[in-house]
N, C-alpha and C. Protein backbone atom coordinates (compact mmCIF):
# COMPACT_ATOMS: atom_id res chain seq x y z
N UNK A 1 1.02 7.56 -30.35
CA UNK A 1 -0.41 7.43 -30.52
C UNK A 1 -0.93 6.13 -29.94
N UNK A 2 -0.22 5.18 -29.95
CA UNK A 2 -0.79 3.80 -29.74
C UNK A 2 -0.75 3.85 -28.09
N UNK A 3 0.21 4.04 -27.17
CA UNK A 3 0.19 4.47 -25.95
C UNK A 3 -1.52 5.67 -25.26
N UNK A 4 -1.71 6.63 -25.98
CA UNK A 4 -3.26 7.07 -26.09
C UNK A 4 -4.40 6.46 -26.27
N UNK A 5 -4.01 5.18 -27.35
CA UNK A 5 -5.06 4.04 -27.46
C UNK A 5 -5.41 3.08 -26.24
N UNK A 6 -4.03 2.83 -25.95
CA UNK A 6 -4.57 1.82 -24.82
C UNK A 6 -4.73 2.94 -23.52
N UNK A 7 -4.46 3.92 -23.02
CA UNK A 7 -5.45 4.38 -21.97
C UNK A 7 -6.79 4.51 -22.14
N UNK A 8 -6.95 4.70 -23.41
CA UNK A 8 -8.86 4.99 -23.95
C UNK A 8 -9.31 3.93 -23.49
N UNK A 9 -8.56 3.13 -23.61
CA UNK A 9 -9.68 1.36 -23.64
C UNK A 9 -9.13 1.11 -22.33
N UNK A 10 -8.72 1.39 -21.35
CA UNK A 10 -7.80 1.10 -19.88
C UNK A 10 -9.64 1.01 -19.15
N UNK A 11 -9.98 0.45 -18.43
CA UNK A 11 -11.27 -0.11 -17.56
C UNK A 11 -10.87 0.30 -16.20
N UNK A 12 -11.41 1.09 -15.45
CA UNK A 12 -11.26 1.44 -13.86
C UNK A 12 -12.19 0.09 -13.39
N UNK A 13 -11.36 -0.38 -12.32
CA UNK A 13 -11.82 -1.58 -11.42
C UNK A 13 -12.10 -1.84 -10.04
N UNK A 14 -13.12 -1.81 -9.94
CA UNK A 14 -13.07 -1.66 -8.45
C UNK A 14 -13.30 -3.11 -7.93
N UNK A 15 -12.77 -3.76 -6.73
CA UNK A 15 -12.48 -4.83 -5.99
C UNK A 15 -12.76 -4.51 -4.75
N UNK A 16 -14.19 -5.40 -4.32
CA UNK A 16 -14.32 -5.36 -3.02
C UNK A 16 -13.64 -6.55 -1.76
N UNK A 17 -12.94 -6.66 -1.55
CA UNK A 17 -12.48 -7.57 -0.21
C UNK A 17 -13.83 -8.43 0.69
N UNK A 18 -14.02 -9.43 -0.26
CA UNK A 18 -14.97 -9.85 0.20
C UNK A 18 -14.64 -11.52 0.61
N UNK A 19 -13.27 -11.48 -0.06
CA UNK A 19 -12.61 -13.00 0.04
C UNK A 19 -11.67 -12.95 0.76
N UNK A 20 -11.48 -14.19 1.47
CA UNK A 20 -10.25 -14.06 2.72
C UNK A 20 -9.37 -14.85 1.85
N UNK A 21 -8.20 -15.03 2.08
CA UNK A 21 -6.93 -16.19 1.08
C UNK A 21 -6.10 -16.42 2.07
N UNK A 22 -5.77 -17.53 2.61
CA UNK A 22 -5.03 -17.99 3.50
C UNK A 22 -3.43 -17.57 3.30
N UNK A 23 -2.65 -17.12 3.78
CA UNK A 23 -1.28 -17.07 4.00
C UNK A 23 -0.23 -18.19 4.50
N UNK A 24 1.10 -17.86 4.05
CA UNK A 24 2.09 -17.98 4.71
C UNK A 24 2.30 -18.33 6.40
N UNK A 25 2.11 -16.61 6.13
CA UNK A 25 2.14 -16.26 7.32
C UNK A 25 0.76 -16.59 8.90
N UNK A 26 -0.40 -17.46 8.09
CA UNK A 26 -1.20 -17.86 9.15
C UNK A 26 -2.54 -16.52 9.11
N UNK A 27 -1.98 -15.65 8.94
CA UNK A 27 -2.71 -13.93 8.94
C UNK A 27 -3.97 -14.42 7.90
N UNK A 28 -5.69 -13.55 8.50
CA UNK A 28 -6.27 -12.77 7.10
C UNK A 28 -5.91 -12.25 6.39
N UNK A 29 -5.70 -12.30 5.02
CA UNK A 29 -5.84 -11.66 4.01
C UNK A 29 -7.25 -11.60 3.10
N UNK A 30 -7.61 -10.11 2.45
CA UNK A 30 -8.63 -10.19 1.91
C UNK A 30 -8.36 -9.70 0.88
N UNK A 31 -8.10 -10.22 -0.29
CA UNK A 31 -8.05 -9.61 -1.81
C UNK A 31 -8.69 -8.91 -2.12
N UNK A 32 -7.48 -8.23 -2.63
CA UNK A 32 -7.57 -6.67 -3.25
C UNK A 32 -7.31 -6.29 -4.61
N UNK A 33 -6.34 -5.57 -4.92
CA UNK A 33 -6.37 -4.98 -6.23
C UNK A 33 -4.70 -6.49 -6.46
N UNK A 34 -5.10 -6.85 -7.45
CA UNK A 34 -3.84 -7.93 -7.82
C UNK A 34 -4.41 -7.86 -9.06
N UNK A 35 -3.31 -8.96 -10.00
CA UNK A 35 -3.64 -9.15 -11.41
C UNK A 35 -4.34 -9.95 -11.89
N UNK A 36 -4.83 -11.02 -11.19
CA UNK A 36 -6.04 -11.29 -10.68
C UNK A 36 -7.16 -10.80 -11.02
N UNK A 37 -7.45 -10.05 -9.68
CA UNK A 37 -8.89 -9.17 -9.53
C UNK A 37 -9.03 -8.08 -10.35
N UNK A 38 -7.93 -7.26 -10.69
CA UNK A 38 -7.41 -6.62 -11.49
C UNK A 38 -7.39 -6.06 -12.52
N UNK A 39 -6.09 -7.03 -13.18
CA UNK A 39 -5.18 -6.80 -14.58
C UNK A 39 -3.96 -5.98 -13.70
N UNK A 40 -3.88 -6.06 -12.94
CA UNK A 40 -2.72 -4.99 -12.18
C UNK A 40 -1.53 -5.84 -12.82
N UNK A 41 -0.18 -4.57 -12.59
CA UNK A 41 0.58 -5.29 -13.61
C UNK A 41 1.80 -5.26 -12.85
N UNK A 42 2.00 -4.12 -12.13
CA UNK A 42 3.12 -4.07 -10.87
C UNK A 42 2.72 -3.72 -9.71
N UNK A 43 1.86 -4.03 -8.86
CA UNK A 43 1.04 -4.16 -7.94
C UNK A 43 0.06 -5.02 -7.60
N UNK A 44 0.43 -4.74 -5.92
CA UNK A 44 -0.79 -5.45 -5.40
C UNK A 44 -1.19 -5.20 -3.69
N UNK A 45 -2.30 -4.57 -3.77
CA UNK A 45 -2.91 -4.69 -2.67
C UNK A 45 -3.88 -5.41 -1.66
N UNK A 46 -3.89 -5.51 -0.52
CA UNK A 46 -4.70 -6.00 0.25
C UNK A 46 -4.81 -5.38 1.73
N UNK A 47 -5.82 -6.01 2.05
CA UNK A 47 -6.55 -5.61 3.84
C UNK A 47 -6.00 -7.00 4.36
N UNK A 48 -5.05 -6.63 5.42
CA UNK A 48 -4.94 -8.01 6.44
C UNK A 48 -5.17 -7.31 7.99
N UNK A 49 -5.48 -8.63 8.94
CA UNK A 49 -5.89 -8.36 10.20
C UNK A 49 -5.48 -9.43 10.75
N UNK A 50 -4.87 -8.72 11.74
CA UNK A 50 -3.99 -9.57 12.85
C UNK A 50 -5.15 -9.31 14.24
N UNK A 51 -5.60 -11.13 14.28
CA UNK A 51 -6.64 -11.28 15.22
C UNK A 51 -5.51 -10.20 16.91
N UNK A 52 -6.76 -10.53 17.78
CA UNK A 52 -6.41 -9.85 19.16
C UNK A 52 -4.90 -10.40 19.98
N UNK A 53 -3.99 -10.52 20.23
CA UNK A 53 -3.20 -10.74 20.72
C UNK A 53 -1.86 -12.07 19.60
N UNK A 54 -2.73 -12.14 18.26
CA UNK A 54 -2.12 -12.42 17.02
C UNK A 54 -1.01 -12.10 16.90
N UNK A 55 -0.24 -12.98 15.75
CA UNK A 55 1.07 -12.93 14.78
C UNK A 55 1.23 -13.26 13.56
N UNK A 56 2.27 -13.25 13.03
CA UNK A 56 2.71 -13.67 11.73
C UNK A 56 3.52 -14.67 11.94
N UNK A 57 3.57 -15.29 11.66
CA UNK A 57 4.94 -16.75 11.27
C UNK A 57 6.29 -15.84 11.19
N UNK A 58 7.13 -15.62 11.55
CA UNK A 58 8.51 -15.19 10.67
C UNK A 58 8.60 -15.43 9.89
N UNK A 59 8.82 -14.73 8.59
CA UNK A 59 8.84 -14.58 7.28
C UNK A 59 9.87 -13.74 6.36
N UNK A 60 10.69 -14.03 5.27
CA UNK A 60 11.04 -13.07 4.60
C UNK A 60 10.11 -12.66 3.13
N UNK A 61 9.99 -11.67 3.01
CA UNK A 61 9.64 -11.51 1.03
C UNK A 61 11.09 -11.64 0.12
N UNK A 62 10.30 -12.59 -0.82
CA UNK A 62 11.17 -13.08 -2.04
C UNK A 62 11.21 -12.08 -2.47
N UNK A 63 12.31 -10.91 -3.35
CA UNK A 63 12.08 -9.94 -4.32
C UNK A 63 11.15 -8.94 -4.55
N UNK A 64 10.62 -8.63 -3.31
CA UNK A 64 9.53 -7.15 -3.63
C UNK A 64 9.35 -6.73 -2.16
N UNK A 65 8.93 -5.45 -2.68
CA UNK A 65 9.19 -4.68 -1.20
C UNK A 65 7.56 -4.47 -0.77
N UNK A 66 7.51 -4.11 0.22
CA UNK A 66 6.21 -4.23 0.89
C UNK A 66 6.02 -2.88 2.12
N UNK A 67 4.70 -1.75 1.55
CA UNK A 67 4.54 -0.68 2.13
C UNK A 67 3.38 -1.10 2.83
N UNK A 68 2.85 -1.10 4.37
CA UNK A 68 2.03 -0.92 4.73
C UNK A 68 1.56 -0.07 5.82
N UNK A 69 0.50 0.20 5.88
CA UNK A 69 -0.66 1.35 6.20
C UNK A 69 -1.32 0.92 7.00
N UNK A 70 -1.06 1.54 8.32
CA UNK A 70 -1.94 0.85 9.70
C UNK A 70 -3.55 1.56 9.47
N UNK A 71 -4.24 0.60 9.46
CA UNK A 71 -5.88 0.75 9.43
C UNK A 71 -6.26 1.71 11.09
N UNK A 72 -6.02 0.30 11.93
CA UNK A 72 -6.62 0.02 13.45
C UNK A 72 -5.68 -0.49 14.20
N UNK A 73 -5.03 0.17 15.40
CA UNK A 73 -4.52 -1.22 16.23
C UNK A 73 -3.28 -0.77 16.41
N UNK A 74 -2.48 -1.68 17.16
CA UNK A 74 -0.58 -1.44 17.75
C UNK A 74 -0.02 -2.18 17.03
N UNK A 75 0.90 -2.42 16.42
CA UNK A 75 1.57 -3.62 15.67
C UNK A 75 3.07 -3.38 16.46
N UNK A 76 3.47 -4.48 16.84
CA UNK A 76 4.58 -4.64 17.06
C UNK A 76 6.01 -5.48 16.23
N UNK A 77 6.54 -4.76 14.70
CA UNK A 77 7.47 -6.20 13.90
C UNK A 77 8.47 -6.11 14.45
N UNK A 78 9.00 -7.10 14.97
CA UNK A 78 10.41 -7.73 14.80
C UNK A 78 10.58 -8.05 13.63
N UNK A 79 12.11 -7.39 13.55
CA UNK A 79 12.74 -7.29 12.49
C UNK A 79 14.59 -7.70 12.31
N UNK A 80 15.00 -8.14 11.13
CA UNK A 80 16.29 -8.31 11.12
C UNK A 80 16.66 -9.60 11.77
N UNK A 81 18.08 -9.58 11.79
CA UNK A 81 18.65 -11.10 12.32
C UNK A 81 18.42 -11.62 12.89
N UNK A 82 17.98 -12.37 13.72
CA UNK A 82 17.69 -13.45 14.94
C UNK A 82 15.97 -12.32 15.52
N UNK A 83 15.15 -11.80 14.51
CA UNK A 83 14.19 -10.67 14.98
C UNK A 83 14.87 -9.94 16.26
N UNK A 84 16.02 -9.42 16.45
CA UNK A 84 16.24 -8.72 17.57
C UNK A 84 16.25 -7.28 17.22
N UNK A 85 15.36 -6.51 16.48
CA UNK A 85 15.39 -4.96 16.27
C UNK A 85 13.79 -4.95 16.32
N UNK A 86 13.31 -4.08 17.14
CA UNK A 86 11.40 -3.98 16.98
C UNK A 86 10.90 -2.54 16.77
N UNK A 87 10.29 -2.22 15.61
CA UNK A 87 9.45 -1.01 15.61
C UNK A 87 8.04 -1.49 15.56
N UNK A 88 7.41 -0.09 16.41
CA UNK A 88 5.67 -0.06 16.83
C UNK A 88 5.40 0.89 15.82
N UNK A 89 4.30 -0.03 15.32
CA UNK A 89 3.59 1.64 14.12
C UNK A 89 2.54 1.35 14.95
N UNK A 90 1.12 2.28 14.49
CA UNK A 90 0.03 2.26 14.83
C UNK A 90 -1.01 2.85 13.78
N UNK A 91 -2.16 2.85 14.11
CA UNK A 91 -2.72 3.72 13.30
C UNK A 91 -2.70 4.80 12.41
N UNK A 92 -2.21 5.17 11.35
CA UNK A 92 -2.26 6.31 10.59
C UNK A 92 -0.46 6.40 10.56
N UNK A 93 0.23 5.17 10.87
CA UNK A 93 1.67 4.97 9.99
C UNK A 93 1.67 4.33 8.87
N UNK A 94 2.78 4.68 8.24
CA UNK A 94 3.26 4.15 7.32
C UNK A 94 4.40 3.04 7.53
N UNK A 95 4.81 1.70 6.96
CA UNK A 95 5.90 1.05 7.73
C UNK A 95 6.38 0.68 6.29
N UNK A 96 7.40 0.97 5.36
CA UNK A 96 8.55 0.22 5.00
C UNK A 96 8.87 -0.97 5.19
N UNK A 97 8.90 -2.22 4.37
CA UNK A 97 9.83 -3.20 4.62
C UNK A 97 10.71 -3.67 3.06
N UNK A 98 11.84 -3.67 2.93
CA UNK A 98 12.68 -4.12 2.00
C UNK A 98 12.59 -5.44 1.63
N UNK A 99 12.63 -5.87 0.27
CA UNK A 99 13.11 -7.41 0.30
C UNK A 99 14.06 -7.49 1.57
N UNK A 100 14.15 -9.15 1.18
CA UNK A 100 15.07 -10.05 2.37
C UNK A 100 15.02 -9.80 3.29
N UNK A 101 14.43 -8.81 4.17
CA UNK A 101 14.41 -8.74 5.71
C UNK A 101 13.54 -9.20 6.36
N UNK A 102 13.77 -9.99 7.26
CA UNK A 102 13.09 -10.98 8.20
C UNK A 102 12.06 -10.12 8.86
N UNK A 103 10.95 -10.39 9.51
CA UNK A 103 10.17 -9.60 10.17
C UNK A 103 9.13 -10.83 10.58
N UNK A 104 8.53 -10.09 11.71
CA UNK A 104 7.39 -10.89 12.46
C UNK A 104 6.39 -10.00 12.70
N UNK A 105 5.27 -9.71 12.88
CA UNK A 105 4.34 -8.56 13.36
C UNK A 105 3.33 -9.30 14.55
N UNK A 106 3.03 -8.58 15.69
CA UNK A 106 2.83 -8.84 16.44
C UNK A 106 1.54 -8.05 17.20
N UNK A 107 0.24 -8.35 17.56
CA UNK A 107 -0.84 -7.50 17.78
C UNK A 107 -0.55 -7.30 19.28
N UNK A 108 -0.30 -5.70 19.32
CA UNK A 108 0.17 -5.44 20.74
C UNK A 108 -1.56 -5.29 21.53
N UNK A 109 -2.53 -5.64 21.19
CA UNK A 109 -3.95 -5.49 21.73
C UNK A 109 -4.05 -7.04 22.38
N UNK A 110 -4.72 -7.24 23.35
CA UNK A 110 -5.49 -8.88 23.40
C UNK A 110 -6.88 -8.78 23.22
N UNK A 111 -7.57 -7.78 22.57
CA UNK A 111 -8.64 -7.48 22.53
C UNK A 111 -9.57 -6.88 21.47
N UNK A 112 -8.46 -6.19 20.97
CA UNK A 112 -9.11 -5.73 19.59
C UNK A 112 -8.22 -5.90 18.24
N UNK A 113 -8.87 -6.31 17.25
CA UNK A 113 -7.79 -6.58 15.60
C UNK A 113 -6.99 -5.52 15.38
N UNK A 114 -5.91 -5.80 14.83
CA UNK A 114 -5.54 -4.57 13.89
C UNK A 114 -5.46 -4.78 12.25
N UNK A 115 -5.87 -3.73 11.85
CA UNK A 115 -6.20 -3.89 10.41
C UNK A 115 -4.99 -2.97 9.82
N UNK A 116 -4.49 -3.17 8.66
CA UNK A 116 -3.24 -2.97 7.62
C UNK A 116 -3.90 -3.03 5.94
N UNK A 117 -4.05 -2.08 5.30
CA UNK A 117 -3.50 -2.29 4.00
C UNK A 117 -1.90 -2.60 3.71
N UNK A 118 -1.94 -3.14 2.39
CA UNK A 118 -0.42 -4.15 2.36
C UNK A 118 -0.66 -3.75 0.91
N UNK A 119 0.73 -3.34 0.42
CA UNK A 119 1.18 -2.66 -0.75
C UNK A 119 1.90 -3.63 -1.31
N UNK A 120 2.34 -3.99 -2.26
CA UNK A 120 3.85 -4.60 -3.01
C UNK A 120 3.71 -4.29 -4.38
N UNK A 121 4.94 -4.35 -4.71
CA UNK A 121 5.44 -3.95 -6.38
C UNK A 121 5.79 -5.68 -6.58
N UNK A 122 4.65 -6.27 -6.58
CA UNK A 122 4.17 -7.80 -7.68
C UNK A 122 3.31 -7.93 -7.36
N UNK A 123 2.28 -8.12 -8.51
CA UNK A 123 0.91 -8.18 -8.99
C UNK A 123 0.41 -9.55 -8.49
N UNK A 124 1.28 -10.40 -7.55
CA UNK A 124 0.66 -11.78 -8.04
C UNK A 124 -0.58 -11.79 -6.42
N UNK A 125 -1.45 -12.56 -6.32
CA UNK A 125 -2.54 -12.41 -5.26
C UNK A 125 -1.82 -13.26 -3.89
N UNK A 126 -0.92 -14.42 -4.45
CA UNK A 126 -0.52 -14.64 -3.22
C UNK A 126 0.86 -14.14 -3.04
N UNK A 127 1.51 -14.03 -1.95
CA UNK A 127 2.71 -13.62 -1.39
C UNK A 127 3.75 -14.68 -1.96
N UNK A 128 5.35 -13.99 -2.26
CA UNK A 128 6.27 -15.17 -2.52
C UNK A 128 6.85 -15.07 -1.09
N UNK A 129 7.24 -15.95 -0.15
CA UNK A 129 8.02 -15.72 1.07
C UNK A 129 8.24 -17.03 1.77
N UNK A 130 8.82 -16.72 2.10
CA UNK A 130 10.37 -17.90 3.08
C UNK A 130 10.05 -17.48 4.02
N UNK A 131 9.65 -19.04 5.22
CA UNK A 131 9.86 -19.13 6.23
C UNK A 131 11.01 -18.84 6.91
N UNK A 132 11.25 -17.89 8.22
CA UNK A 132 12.65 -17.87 8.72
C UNK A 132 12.58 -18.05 10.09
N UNK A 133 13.43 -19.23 10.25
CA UNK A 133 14.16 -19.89 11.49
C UNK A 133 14.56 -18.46 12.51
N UNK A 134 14.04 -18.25 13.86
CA UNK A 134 14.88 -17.08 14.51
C UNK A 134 15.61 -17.74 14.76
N UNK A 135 16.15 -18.44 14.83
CA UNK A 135 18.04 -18.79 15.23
C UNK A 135 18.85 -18.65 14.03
N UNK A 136 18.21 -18.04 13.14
CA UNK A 136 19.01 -18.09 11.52
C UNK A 136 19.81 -16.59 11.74
């Protein structure tokens, strides 16, 4: 019964992306659904955009995995050891990334953004992640 109680009183939230939050990785981010903006409790979403001919820093995620959803645009990540493995998503993919794996993303446009929703299973608004050395 008490599980029935708290969905009664559960509040639908809507969060508009109206704030940018600086990264790690150098990238827009525009807050989204976090615990935060929220109350989210194992999640967190956001809209990032990788300016025209843009990148990411090399980066790993600390402990959570990360699904994202091409908006607009070519993305090119390097991925794995020394970034020597590369998959292209694009528009209307889906891309997988596991903890601990190194990755870089890369705007295969010089001209136009590409936009990404960004998934993770942790609620927190900013990213946990380690810089990674490509000679590592």
């Amino acid at each position: 019964m008490e599980a029935d109680s708290q969905r009664e009183l559960a509040q639908l939230v809507v969060v508009r992306p109206d704030r940018e939050i600086a990264t790690t990785q150098r990238l827009p981010y525009f807050v989204g659904i976090s615990s935060t903006t929220a109350g989210a409790q194992g999640l967190s979403m956001h809209l990032v955009v990788v300016p025209p001919g843009g990148h990411a820093e090399p980066h790993i995620h600390c402990g959570y995995e990360t699904g994202i959803y091409v908006l607009e645009g070519r993305v090119e990540t390097r991925y794995g050891p020394g970034l020597r493995q590369s998959i292209v998503t694009e528009a209307g993919d889906f891309l997988f990334i596991p903890p601990g794996v190194p990755h870089q993303p890369f705007n295969l446009s010089m001209t136009e953004a590409a936009r990404a929703v960004v998934a993770r299973n942790r609620p927190d608004e900013t990213e946990q992640v380690l810089p990674y050395e490509v000679g590592e």
